[in-house]
Protein backbone atom coordinates (compact mmCIF):
# COMPACT_ATOMS: atom_id res chain seq x y z
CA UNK A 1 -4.94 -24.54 -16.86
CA UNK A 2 -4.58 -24.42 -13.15
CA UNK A 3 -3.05 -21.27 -11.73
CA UNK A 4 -1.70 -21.40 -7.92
CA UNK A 5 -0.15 -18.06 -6.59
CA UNK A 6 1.43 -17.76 -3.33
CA UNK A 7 0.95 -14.25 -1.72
CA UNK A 8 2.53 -12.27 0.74
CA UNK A 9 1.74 -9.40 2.77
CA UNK A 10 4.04 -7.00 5.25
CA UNK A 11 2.99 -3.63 4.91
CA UNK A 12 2.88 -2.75 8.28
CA UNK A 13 2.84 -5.17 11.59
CA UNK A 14 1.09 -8.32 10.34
CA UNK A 15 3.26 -10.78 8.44
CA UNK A 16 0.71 -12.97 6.27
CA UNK A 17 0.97 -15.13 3.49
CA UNK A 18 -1.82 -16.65 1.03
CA UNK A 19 -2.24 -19.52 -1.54
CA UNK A 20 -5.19 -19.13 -4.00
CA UNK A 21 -5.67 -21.53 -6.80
CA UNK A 22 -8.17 -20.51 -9.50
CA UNK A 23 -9.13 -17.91 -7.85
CA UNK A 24 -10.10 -19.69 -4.56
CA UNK A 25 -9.00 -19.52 -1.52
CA UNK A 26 -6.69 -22.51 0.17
CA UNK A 27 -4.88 -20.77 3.51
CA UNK A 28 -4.42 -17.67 4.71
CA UNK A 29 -1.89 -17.55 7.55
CA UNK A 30 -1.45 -13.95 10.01
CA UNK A 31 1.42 -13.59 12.63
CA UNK A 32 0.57 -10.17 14.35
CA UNK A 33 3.06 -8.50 16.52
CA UNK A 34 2.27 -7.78 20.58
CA UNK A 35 5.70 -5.68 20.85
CA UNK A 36 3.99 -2.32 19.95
CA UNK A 37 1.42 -2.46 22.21
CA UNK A 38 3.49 -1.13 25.09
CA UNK A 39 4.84 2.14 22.25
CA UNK A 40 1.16 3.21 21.82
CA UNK A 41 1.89 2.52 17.83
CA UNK A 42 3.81 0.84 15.33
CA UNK A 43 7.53 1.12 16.04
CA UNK A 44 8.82 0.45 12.51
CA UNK A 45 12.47 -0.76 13.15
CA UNK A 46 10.96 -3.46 15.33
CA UNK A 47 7.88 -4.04 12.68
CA UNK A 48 10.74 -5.18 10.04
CA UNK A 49 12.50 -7.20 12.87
CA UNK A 50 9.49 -8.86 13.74
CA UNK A 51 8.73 -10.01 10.35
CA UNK A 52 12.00 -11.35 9.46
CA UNK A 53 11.48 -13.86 11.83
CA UNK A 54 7.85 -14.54 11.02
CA UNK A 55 8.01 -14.07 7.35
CA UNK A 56 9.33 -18.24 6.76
CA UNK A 57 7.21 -20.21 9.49
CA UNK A 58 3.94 -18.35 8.46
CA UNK A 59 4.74 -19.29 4.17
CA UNK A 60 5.68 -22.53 5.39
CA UNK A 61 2.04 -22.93 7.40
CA UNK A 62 0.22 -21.73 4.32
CA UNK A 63 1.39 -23.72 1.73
CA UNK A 64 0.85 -26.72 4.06
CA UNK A 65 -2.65 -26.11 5.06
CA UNK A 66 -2.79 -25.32 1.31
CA UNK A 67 -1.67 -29.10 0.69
CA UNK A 68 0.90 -27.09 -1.88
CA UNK A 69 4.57 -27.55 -2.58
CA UNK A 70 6.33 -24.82 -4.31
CA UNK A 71 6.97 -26.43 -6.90
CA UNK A 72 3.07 -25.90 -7.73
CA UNK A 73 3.08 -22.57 -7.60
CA UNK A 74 2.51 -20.82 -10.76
CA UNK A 75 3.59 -16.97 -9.13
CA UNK A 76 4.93 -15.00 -6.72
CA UNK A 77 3.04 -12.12 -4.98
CA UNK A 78 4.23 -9.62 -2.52
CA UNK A 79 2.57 -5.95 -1.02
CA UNK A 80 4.65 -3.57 -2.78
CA UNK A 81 3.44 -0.66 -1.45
CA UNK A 82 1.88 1.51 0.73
CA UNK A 83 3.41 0.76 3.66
CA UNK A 84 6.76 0.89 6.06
CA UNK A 85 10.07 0.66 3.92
CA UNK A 86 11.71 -1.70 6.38
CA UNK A 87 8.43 -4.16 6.51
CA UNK A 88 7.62 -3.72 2.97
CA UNK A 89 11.37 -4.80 2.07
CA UNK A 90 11.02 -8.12 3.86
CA UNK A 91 8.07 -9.40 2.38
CA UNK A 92 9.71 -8.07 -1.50
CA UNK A 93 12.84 -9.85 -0.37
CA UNK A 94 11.70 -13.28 0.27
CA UNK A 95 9.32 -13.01 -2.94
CA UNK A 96 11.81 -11.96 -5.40
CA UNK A 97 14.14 -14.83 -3.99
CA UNK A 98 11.31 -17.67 -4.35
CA UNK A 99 10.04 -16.45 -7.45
CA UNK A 100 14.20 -16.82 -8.65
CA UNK A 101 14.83 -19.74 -7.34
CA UNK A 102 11.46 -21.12 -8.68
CA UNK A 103 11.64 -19.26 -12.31
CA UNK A 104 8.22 -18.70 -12.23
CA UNK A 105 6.37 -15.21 -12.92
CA UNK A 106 7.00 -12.15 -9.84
CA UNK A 107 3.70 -10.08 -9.22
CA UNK A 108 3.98 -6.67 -7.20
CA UNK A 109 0.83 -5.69 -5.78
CA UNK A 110 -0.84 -2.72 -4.35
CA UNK A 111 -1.70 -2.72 -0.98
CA UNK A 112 -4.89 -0.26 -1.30
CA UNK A 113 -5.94 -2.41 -4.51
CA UNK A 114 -6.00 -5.27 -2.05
CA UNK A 115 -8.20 -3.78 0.28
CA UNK A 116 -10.67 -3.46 -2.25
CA UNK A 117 -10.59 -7.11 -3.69
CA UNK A 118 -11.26 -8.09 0.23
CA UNK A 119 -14.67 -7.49 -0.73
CA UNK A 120 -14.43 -10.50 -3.20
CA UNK A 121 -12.87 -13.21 -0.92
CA UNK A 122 -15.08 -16.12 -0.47
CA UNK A 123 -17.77 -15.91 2.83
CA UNK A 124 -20.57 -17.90 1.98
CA UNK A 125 -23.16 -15.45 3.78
CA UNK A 126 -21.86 -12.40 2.62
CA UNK A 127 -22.79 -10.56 -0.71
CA UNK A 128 -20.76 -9.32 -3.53
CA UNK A 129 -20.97 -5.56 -5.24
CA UNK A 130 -21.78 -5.42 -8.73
CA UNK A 131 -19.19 -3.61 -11.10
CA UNK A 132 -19.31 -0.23 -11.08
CA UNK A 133 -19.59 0.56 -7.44
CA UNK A 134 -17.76 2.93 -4.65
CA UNK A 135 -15.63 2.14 -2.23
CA UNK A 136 -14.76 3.47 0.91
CA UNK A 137 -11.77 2.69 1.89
CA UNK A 138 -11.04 3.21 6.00
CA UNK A 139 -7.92 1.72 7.26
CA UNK A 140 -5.16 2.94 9.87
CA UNK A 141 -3.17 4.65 7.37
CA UNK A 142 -5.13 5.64 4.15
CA UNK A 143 -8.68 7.16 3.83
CA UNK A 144 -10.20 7.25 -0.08
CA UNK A 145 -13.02 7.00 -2.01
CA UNK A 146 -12.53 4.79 -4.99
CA UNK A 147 -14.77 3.88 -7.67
CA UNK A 148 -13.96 0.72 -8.70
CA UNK A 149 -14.22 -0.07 -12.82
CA UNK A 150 -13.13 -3.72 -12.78
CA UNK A 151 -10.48 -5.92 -10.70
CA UNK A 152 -7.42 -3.97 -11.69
CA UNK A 153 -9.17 -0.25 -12.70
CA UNK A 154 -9.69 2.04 -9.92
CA UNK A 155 -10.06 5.77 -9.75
CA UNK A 156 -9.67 7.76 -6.68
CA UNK A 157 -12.81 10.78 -6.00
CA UNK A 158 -11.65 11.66 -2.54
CA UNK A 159 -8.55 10.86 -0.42
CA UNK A 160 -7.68 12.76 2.50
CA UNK A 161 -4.80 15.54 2.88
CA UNK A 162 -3.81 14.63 6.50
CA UNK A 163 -4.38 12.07 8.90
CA UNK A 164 -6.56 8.90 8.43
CA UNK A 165 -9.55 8.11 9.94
CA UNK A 166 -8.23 5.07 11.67
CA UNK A 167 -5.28 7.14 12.93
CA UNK A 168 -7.98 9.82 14.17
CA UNK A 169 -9.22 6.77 16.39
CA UNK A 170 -5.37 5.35 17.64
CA UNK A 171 -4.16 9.34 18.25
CA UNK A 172 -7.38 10.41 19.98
CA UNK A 173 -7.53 6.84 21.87
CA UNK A 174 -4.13 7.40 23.31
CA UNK A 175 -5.01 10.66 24.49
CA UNK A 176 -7.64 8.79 26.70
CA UNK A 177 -4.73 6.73 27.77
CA UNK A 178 -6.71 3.58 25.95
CA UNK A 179 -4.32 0.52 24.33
CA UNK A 180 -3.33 0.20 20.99
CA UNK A 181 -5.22 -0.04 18.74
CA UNK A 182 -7.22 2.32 19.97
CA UNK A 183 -9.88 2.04 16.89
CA UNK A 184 -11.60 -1.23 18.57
CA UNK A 185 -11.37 -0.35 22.05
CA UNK A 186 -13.49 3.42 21.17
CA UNK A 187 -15.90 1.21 19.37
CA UNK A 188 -16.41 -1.29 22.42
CA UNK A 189 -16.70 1.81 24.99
CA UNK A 190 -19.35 3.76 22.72
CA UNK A 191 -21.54 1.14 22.92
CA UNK A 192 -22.87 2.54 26.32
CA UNK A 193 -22.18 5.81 25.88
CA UNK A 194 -24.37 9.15 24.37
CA UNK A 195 -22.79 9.87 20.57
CA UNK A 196 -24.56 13.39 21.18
CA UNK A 197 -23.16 14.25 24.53
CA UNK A 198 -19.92 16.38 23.45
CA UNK A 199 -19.34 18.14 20.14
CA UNK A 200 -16.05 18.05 18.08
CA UNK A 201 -14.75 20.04 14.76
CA UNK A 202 -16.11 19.15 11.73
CA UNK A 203 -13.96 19.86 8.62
CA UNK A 204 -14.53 22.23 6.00
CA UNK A 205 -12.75 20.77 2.65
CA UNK A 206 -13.63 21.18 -1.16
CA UNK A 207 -14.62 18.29 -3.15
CA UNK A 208 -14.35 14.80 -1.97
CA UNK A 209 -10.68 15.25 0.15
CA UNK A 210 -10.68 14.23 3.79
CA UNK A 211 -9.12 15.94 6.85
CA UNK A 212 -8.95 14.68 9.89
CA UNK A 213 -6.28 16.56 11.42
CA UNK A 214 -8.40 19.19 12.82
CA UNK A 215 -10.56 16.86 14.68
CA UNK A 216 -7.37 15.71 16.37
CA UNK A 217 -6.49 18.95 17.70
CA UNK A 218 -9.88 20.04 18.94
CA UNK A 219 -10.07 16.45 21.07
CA UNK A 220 -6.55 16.85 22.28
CA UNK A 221 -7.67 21.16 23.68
CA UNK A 222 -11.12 20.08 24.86
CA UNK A 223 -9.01 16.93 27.03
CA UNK A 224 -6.85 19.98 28.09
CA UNK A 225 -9.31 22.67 29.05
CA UNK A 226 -11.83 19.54 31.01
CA UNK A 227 -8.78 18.20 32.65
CA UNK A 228 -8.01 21.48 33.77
CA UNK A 229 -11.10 21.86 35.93
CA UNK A 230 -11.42 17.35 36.79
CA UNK A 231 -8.19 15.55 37.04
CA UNK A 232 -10.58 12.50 36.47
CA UNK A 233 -12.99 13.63 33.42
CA UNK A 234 -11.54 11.09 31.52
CA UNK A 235 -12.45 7.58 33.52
CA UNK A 236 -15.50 9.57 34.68
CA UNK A 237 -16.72 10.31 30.98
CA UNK A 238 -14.95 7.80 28.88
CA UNK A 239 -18.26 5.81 27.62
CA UNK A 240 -19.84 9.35 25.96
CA UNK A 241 -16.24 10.63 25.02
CA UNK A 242 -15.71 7.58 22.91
CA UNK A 243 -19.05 7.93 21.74
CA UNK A 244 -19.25 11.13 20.39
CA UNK A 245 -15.70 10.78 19.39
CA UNK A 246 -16.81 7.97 16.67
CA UNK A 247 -19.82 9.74 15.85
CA UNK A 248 -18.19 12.69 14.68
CA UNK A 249 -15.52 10.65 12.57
CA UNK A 250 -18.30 8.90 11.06
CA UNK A 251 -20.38 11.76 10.36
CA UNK A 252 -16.82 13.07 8.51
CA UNK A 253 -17.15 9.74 6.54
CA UNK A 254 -20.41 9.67 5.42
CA UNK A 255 -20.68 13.03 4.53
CA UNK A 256 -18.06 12.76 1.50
CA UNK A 257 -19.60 9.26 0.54
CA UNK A 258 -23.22 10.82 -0.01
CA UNK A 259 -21.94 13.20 -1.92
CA UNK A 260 -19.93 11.10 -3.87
CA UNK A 261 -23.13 8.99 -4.45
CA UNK A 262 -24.72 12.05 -6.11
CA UNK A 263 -22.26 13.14 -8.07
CA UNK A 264 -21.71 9.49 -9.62
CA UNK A 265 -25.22 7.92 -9.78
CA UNK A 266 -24.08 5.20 -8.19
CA UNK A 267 -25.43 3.48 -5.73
CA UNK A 268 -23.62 0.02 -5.34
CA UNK A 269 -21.61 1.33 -2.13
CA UNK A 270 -18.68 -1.04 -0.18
CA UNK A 271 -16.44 -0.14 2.58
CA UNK A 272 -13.32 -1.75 3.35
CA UNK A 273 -10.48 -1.59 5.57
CA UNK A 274 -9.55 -1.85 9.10
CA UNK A 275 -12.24 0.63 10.24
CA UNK A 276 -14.50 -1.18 8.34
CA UNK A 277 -15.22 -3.40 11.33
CA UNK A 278 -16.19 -0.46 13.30
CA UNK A 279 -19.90 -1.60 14.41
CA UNK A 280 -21.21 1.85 14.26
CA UNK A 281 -19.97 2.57 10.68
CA UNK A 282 -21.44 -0.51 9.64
CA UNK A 283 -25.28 0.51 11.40
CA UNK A 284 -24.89 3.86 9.95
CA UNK A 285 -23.85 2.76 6.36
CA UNK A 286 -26.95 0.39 6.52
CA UNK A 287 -29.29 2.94 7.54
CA UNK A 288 -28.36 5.60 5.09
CA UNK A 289 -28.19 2.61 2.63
CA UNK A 290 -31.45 2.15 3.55
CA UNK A 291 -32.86 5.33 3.15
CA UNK A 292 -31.25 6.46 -0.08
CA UNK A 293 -32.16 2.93 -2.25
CA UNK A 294 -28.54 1.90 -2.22
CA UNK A 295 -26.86 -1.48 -2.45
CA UNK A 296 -24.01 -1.67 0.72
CA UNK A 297 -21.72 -4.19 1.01
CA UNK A 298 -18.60 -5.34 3.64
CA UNK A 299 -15.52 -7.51 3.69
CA UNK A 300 -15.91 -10.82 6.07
CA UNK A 301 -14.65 -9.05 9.25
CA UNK A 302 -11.20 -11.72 8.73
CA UNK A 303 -10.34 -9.73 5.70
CA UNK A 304 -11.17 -6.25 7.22
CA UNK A 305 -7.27 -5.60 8.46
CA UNK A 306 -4.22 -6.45 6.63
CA UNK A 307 -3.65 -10.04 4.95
CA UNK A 308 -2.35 -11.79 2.14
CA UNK A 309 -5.83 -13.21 0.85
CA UNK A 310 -6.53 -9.80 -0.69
CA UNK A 311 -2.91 -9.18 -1.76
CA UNK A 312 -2.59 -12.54 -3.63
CA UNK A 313 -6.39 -12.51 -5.03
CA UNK A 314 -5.57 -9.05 -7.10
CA UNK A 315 -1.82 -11.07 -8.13
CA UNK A 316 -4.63 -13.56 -9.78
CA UNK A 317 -6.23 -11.11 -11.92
CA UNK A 318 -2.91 -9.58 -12.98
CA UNK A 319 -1.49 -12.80 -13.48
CA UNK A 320 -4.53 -13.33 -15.74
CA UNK A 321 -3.58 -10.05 -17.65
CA UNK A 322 -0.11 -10.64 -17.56
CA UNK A 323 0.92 -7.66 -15.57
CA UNK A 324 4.08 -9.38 -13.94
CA UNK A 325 7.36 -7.62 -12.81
CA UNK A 326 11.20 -7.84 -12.99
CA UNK A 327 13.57 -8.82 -10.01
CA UNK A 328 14.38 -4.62 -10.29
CA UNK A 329 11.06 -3.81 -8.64
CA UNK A 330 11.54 -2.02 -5.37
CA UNK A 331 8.92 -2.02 -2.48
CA UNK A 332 7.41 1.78 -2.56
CA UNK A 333 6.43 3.20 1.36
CA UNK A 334 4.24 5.95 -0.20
CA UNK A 335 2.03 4.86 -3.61
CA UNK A 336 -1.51 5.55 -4.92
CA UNK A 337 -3.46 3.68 -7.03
């Protein structure tokens, strides 16, 4: 029996929506929003605005380059949660009334389990992680180690108490007086600069947790005490700043994975995520990889930030398992996995 699901995603700034029949992917349509580059960061009210008016010409595009009528669908998906209240109520909305109108099955996902079935979606040249393996998962809001049991059974090691790593990257960035996102930009400027040349806190927290708060406030005094002395250390340094900005974070990251490694045995290792496509990560995860005999993996850099591929692919296992939900579900800003 054929099984079509139409997904949606709206989390955050990025109104998608996704068909996948099978299990295989047909369209996956983004609309991203320009309007928050000016605010340094995602304004929510205007986030929710934006995807009201996004939210019906990007399902229409993807059940057309889908070659799908709704009448074919089988479910409907929607992001229930993590994520901004006012986006994340959208995207619910316009599910709960398709999946009405349609009578067909309603299927809330988690936006974190997502991430981690972005690892699955279909790029011919890239490989897939056997089950059980550890994930890190690095995105703008949310930094955890998961070790992934099968599709829908995920335990969390490590998550961090403060900020995330990508917002460690889009705070610290717009103290540079760099564009949002600021993630992207650091990673294009420490290309040619020294990742040794200036030395940042490193946190001190039991077990597997992250913190990345610290590292914020030591960037933010040594900006204050160098501007102090050179109005322009900033332009004059910003290559090695960015540099040894990144290599810190990732030093942060890798630290908790390797020890997650040992503790677990287990050395099928993924990342996913926004920050994900941070080149750097990616050379250093290799290289350690390398060294330590482990298996490392990545999303198709297309699937690395928010979308509705990896929102409706996890909809297709639970429609599988018949995890479906009522038109009572409500959208859920803060949830774990």
């Amino acid at each position: 029996m054929d099984v079509t699901i139409l997904g949606i995603e709206s989390s955050c700034d990025d109104t998608s929506a996704a068909v996948i029949k099978n299990g295989h992917l047909l369209s996956n349509i983004m609309a991203g929003q320009e309007v928050h580059e000016k605010y340094g960061g995602v304004v929510p009210e205007l986030a929710s605005r934006a995807h009201q008016q996004h939210i019906v010409p990007v399902v229409d595009a993807a059940l057309k380059k889908a070659g799908v009528k709704t009448s074919d669908l089988d479910a409907v998906a929607f992001t229930r949660g993590p994520g901004l209240l006012g986006s994340l109520l959208v995207g619910s909305s316009f599910a709960k009334g398709l999946a009405l109108a349609l009578n067909i099955p309603l299927i809330a996902v988690n936006h974190l389990m997502g991430h981690v079935h972005a690892l699955f979606l279909p790029e011919e040249e890239e490989k897939k992680p056997s089950l059980p393996f550890l994930c890190l998962l690095v995105s703008g809001g949310h930094t955890q180690l998961i070790q992934v049991n099968n599709p829908l059974s995920m335990d969390v090691l490590g998550k961090t108490i403060d900020d995330a790593a990508g917002e460690a990257f889009d705070k610290c960035a717009k103290m540079m007086n760099l564009p949002y996102p600021g993630g992207p930009v650091i990673d294009e400027l420490a290309a040619d600069g020294d990742p040794e040349k200036f030395s940042f806190a490193m946190p001190k927290v039991n077990g597997l947790d992250y913190s990345f708060s610290g590292l914020k406030t030591s960037f933010l005094y040594f900006l204050r005490d160098r501007l102090k002395e050179d109005p322009e250390f900033i332009p004059k340094n910003i290559h090695d700043l960015a540099a040894s900005l990144q290599n810190t974070i990732i030093k942060i990251l890798m630290e908790k994975l390797i020890r997650s490694v040992e503790l677990t045995g287990i050395k099928e290792i993924a990342i996913a995520g926004g920050v994900s496509a941070n080149s750097q990560l990616k050379k250093t995860l290799l290289e350690t990889g390398k060294n330590r005999g482990w298996k490392t993996y990545f999303p198709a850099r297309r699937f690395t930030t928010d979308n509705a591929a990896m929102i409706t692919r996890t909809a297709y296992f639970m429609y599988l398992t018949g995890k479906f939900d009522t038109q009572d579900v409500i959208p859920k800003a803060r949830m774990m996995l």
